[in-house]
C-alpha atoms as a PDB file:
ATOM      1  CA  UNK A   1       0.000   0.000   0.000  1.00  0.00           C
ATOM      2  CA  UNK A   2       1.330   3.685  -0.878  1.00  0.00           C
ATOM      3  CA  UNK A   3       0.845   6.098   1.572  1.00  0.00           C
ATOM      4  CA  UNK A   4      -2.997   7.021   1.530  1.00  0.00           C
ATOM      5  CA  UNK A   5      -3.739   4.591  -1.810  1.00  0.00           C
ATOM      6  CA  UNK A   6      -6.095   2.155   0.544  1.00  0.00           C
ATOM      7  CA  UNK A   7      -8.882   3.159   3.337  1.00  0.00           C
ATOM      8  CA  UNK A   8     -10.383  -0.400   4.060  1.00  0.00           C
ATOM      9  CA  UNK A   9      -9.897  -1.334   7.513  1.00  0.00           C
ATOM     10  CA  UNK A  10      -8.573  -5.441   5.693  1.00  0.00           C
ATOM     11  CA  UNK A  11      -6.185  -5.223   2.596  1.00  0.00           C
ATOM     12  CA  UNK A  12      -4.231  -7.939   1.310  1.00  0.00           C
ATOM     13  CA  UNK A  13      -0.440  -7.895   1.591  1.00  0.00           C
ATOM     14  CA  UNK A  14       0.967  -5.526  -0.768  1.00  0.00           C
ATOM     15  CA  UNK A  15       5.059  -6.326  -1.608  1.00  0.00           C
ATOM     16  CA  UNK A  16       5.410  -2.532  -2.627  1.00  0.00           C
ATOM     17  CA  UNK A  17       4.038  -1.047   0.661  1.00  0.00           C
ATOM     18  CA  UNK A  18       5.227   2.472   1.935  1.00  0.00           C
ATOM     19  CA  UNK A  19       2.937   3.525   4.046  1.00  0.00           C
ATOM     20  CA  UNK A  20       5.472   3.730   7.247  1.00  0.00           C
ATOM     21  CA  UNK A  21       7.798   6.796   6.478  1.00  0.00           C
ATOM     22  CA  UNK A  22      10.317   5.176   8.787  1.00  0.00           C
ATOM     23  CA  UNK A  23      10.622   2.027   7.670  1.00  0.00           C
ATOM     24  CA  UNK A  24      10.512   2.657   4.028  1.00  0.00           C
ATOM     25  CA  UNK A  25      13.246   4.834   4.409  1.00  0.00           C
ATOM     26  CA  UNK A  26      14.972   1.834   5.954  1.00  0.00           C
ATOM     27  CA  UNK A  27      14.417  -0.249   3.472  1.00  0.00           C
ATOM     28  CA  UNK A  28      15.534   2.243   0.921  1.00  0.00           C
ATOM     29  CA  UNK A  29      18.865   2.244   2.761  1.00  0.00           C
ATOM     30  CA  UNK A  30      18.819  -1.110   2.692  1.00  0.00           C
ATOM     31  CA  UNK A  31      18.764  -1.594  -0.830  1.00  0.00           C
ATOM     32  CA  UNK A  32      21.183   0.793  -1.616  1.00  0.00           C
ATOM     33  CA  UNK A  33      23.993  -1.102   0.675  1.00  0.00           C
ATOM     34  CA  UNK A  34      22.909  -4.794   0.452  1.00  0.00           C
ATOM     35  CA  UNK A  35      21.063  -4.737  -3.365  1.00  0.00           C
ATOM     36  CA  UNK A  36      21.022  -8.727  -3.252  1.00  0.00           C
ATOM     37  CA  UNK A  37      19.125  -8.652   0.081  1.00  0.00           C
ATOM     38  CA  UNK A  38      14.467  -8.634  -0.748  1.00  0.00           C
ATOM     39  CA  UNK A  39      14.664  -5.028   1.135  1.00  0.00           C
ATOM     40  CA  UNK A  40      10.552  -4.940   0.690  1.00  0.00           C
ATOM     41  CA  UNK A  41       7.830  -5.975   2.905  1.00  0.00           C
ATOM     42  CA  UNK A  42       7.974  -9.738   3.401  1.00  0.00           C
ATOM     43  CA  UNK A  43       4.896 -11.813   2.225  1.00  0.00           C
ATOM     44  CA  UNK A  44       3.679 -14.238   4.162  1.00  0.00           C
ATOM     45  CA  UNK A  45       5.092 -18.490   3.762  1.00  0.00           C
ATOM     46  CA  UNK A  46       2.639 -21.162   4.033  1.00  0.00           C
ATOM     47  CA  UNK A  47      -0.591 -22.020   2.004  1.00  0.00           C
ATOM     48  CA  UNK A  48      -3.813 -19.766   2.946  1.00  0.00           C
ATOM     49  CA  UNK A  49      -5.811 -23.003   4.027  1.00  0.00           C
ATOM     50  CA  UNK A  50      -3.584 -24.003   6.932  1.00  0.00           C
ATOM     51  CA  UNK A  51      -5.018 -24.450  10.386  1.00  0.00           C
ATOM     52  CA  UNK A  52      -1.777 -23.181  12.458  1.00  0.00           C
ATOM     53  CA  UNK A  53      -1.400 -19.431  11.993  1.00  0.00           C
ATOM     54  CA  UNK A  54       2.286 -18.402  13.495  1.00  0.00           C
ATOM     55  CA  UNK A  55       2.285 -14.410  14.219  1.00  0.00           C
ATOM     56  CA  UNK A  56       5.864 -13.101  14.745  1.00  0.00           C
ATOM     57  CA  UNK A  57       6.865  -9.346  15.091  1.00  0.00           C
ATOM     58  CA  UNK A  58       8.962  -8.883  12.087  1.00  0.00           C
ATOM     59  CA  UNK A  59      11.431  -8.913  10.168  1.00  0.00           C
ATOM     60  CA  UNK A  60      15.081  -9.708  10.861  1.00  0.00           C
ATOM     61  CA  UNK A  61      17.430  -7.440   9.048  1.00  0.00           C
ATOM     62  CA  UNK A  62      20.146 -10.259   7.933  1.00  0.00           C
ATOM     63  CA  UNK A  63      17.058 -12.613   8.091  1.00  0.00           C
ATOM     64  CA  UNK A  64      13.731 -12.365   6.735  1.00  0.00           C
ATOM     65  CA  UNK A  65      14.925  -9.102   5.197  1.00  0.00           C
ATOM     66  CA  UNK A  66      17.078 -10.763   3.227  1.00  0.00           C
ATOM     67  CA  UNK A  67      15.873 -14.010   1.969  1.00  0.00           C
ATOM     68  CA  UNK A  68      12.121 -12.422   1.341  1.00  0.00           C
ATOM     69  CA  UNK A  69      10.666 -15.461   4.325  1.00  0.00           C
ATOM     70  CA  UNK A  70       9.886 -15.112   7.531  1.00  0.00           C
ATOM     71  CA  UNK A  71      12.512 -16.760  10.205  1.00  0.00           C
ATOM     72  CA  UNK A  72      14.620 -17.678   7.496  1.00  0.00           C
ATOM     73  CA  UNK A  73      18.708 -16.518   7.276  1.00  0.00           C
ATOM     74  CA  UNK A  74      18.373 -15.510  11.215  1.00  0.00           C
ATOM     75  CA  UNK A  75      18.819 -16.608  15.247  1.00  0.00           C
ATOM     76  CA  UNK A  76      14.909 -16.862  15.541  1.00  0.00           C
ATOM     77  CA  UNK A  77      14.378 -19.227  13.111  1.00  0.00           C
ATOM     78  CA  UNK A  78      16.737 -21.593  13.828  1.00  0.00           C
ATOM     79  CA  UNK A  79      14.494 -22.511  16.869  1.00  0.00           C
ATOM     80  CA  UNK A  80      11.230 -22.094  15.108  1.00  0.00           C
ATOM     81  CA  UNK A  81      12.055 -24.130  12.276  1.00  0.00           C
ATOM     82  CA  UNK A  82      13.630 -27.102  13.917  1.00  0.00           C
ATOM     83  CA  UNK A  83      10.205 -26.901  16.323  1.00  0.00           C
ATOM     84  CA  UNK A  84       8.132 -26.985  13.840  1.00  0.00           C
ATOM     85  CA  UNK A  85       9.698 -29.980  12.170  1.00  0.00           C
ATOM     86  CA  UNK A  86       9.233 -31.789  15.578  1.00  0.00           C
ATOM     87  CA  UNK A  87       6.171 -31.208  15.633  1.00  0.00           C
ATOM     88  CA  UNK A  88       5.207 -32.422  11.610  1.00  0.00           C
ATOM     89  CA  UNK A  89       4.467 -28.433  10.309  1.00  0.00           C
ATOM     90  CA  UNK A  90       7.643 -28.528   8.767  1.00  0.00           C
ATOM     91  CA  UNK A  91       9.317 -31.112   6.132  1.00  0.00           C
ATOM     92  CA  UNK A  92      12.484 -30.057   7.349  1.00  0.00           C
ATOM     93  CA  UNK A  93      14.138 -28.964  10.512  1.00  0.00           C
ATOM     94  CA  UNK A  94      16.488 -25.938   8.657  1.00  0.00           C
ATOM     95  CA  UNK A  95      15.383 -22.901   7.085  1.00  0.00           C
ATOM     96  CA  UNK A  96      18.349 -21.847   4.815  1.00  0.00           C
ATOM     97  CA  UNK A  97      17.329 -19.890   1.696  1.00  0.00           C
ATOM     98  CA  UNK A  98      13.629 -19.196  -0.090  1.00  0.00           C
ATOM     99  CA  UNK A  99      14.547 -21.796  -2.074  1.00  0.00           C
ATOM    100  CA  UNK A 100      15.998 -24.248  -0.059  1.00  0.00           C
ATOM    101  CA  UNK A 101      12.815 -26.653  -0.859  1.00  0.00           C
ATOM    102  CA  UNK A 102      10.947 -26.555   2.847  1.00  0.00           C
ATOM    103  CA  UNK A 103       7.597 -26.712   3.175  1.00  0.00           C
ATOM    104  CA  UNK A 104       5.063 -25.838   5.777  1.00  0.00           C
ATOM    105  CA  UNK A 105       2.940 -28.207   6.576  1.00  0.00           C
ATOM    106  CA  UNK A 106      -0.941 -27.354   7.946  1.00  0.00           C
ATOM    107  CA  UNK A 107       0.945 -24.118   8.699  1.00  0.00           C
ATOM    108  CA  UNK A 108       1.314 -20.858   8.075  1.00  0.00           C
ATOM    109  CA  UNK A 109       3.746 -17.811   9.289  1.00  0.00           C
ATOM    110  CA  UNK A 110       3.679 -14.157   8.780  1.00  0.00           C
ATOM    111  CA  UNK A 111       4.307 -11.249  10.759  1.00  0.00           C
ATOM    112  CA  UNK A 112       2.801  -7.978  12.900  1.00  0.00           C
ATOM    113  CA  UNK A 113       4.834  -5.733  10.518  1.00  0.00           C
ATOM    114  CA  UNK A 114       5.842  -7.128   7.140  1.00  0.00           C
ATOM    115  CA  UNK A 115       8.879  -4.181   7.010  1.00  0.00           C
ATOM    116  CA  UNK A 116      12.120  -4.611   8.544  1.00  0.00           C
ATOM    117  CA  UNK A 117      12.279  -1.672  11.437  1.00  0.00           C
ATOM    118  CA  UNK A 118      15.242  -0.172  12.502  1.00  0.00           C
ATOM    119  CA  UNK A 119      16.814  -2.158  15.708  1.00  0.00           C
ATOM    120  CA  UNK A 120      14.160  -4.473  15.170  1.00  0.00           C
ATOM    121  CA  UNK A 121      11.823  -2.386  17.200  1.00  0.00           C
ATOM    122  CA  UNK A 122       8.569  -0.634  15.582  1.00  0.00           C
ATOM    123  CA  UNK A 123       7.109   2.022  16.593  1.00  0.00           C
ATOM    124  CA  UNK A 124       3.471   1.389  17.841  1.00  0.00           C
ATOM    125  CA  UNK A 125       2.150   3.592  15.068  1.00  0.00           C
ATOM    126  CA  UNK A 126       3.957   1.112  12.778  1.00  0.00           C
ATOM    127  CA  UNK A 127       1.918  -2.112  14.239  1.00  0.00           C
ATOM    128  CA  UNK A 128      -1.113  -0.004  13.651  1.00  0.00           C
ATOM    129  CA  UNK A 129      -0.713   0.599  10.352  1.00  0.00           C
ATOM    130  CA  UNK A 130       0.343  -2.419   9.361  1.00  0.00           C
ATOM    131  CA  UNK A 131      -2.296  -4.526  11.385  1.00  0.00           C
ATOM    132  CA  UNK A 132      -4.565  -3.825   8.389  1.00  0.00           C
ATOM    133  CA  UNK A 133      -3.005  -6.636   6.342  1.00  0.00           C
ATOM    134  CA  UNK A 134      -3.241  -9.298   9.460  1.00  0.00           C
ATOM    135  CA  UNK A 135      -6.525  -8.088   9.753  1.00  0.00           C
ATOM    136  CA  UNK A 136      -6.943  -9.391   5.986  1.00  0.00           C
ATOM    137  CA  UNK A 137      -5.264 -12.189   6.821  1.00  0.00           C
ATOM    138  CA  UNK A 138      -7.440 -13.634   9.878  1.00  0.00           C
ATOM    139  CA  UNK A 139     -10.725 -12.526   7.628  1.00  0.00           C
ATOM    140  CA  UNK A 140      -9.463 -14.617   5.087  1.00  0.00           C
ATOM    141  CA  UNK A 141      -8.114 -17.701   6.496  1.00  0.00           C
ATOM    142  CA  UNK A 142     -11.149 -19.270   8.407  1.00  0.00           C
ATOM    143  CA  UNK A 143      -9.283 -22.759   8.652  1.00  0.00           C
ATOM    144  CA  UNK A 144      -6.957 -21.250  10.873  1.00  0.00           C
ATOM    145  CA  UNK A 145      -7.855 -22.530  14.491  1.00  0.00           C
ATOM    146  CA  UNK A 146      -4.629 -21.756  15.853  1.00  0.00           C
ATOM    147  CA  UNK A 147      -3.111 -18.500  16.117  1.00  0.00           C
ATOM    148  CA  UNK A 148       0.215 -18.816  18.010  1.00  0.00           C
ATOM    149  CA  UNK A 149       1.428 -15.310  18.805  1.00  0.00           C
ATOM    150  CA  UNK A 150       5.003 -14.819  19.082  1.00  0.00           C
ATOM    151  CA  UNK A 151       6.122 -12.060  21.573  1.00  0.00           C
ATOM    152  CA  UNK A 152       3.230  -9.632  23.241  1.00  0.00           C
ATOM    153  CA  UNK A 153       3.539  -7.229  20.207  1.00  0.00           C
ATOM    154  CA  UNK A 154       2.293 -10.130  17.986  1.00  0.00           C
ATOM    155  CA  UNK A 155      -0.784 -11.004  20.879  1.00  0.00           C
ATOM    156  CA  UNK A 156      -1.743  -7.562  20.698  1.00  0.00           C
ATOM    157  CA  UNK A 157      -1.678  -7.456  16.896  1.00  0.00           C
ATOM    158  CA  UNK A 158      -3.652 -10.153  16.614  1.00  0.00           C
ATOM    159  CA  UNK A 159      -6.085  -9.022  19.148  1.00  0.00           C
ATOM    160  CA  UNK A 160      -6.345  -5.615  17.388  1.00  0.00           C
ATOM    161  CA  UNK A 161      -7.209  -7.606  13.972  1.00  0.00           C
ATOM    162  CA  UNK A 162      -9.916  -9.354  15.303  1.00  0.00           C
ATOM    163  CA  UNK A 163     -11.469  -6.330  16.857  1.00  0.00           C
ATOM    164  CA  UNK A 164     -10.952  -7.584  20.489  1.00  0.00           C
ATOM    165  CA  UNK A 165     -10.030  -5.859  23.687  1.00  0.00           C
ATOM    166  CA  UNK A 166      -6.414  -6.797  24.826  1.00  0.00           C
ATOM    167  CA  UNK A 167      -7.607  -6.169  28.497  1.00  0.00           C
ATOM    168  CA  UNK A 168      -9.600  -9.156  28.384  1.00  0.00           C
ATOM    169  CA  UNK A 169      -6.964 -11.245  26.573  1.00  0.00           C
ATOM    170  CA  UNK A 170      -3.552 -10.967  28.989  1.00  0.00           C
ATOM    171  CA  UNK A 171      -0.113 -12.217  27.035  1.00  0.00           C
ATOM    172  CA  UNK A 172       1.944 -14.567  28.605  1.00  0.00           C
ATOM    173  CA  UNK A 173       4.206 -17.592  28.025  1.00  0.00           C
ATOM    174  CA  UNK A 174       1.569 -20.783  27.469  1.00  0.00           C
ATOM    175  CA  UNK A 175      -1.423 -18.847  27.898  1.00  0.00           C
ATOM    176  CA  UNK A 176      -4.286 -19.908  25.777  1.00  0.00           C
ATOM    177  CA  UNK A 177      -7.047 -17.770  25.004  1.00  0.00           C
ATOM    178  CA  UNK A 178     -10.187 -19.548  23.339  1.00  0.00           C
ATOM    179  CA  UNK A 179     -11.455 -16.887  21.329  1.00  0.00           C
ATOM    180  CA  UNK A 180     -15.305 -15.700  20.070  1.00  0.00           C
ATOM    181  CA  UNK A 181     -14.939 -17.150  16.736  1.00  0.00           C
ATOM    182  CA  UNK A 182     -14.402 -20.741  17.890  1.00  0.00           C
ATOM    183  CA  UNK A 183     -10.448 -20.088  17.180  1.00  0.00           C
ATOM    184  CA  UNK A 184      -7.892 -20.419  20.153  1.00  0.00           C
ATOM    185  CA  UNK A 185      -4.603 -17.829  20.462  1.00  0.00           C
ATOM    186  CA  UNK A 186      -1.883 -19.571  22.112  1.00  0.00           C
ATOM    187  CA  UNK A 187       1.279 -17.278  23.327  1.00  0.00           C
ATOM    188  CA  UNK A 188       4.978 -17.551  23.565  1.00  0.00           C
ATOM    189  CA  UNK A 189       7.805 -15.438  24.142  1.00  0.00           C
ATOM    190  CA  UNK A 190       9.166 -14.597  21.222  1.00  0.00           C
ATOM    191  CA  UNK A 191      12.059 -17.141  19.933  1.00  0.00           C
ATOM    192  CA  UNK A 192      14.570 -14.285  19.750  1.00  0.00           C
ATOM    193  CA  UNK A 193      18.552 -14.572  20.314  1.00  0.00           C
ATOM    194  CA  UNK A 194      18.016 -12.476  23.831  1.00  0.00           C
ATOM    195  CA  UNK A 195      15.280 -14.856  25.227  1.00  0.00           C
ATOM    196  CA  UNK A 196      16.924 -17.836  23.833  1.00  0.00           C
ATOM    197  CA  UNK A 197      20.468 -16.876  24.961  1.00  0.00           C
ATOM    198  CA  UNK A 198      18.929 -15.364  28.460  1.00  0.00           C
ATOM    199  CA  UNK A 199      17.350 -18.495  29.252  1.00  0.00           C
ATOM    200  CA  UNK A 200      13.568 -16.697  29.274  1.00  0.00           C
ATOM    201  CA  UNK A 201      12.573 -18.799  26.781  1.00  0.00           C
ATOM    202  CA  UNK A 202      14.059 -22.413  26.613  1.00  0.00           C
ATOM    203  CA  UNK A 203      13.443 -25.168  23.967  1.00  0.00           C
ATOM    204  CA  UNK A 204      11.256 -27.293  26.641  1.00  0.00           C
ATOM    205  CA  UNK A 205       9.365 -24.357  26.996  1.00  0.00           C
ATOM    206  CA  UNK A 206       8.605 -23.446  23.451  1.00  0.00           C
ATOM    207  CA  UNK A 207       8.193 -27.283  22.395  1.00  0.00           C
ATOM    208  CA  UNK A 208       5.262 -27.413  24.738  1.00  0.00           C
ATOM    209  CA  UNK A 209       3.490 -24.937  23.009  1.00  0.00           C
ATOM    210  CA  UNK A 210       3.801 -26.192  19.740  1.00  0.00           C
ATOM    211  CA  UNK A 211       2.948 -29.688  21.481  1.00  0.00           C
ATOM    212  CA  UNK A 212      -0.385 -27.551  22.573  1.00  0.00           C
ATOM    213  CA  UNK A 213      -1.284 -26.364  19.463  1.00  0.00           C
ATOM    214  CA  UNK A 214      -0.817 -29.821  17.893  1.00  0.00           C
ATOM    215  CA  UNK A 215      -3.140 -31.527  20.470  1.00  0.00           C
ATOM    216  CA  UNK A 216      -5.393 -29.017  19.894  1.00  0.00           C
ATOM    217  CA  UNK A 217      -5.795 -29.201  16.395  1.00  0.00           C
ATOM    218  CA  UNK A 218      -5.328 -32.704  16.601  1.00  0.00           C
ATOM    219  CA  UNK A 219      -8.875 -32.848  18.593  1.00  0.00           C
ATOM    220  CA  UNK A 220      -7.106 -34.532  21.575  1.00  0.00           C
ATOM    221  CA  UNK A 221      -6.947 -31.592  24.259  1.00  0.00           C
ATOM    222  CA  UNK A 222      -9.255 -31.235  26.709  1.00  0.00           C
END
């Protein structure tokens, strides 16, 4: 979306997006010093139809920024991915290039802000903006019965998107959140090198959500 071209409250994910000043300008940058790096807004990986809907923050400059896929090329993936495959959403347990050959598997990843921010923190006006294309997202993926939000950012996001009030909704590590649409929203921290490396978030702990999810969608939770 260019700055002012769209009004709807849903739009579907737009690889030429500038509607974030900021952030464009980043990417602009970007470009100009790394030209074999995507530098755009990063679509979305994983078919439309699948019923586990991962919801990260964004981008990661040497990661996703580059190789144009979510949690692919940086720390955070290499945790996400080999969970995944654990788990059977992933054919493989490695996420090296866009066309490395893995698939997702019943699942689906994308993120609160599809741009690259600067020190990998947007600005809440950012989130805002962008949370019309999640919103989009959610509207138009109704065999998604998971939505696993990844960091508090990405539980607000998807809270925002579906019109709900966050006060009612509290983030935190395992919490599950059966939602008015039938859909549940299960939360992690965010599989980042400082909670990985700090020990805040440990691979026991993030297997068990994925474990969750899978039982739920699996129809064997209670």
């Amino acid at each position: 979306m260019t700055r002012g071209r769209r009004t709807s409250p849903h739009a579907a994910f737009d690889p030429a997006c500038t509607a974030c000043p900021r952030l464009a300008a980043y990417l602009a940058e970007c470009r100009h010093h790394h030209p074999t790096y995507h530098g755009r807004p990063v679509p979305p990986f994983g078919a439309p139809d699948a019923s586990l809907l991962i919801i990260g923050l964004a981008p990661g400059f040497h990661g996703a920024n580059a190789s144009g896929r979510p949690f692919t090329g940086d720390h955070a993936g290499l945790l996400l991915y080999a969970t995944l495959h654990t788990h059977g959403f992933a054919s493989a347990a490695v996420s090296q290039s866009r066309d490395d050959g893995l698939r997702l598997l019943d699942c689906r990843i994308t993120n609160a802000v599809k741009c690259v921010p600067p020190a990998n923190k947007p600005e809440g006006s950012e989130v805002r903006r962008c949370n019309l294309y999640l919103a989009n997202e959610l509207a138009t993926s109704p065999a998604a019965r998971v939505l696993l939000a990844l960091g508090a950012i990405a539980h607000g996001a998807v809270l925002r998107a579906l019109g709900l009030r966050p006060a009612a909704y509290a983030f935190g590590h395992g919490a599950e959140h059966p939602l008015p649409d039938g859909r549940v929203l299960l939360d992690s921290y965010h599989c980042s090198r400082y909670n990985t490396q700090t020990r805040r978030l440990t691979p026991a702990m993030f297997d068990a959500v994925f474990a969750r999810a899978r039982l739920i969608l699996d129809g064997r939770h209670p």
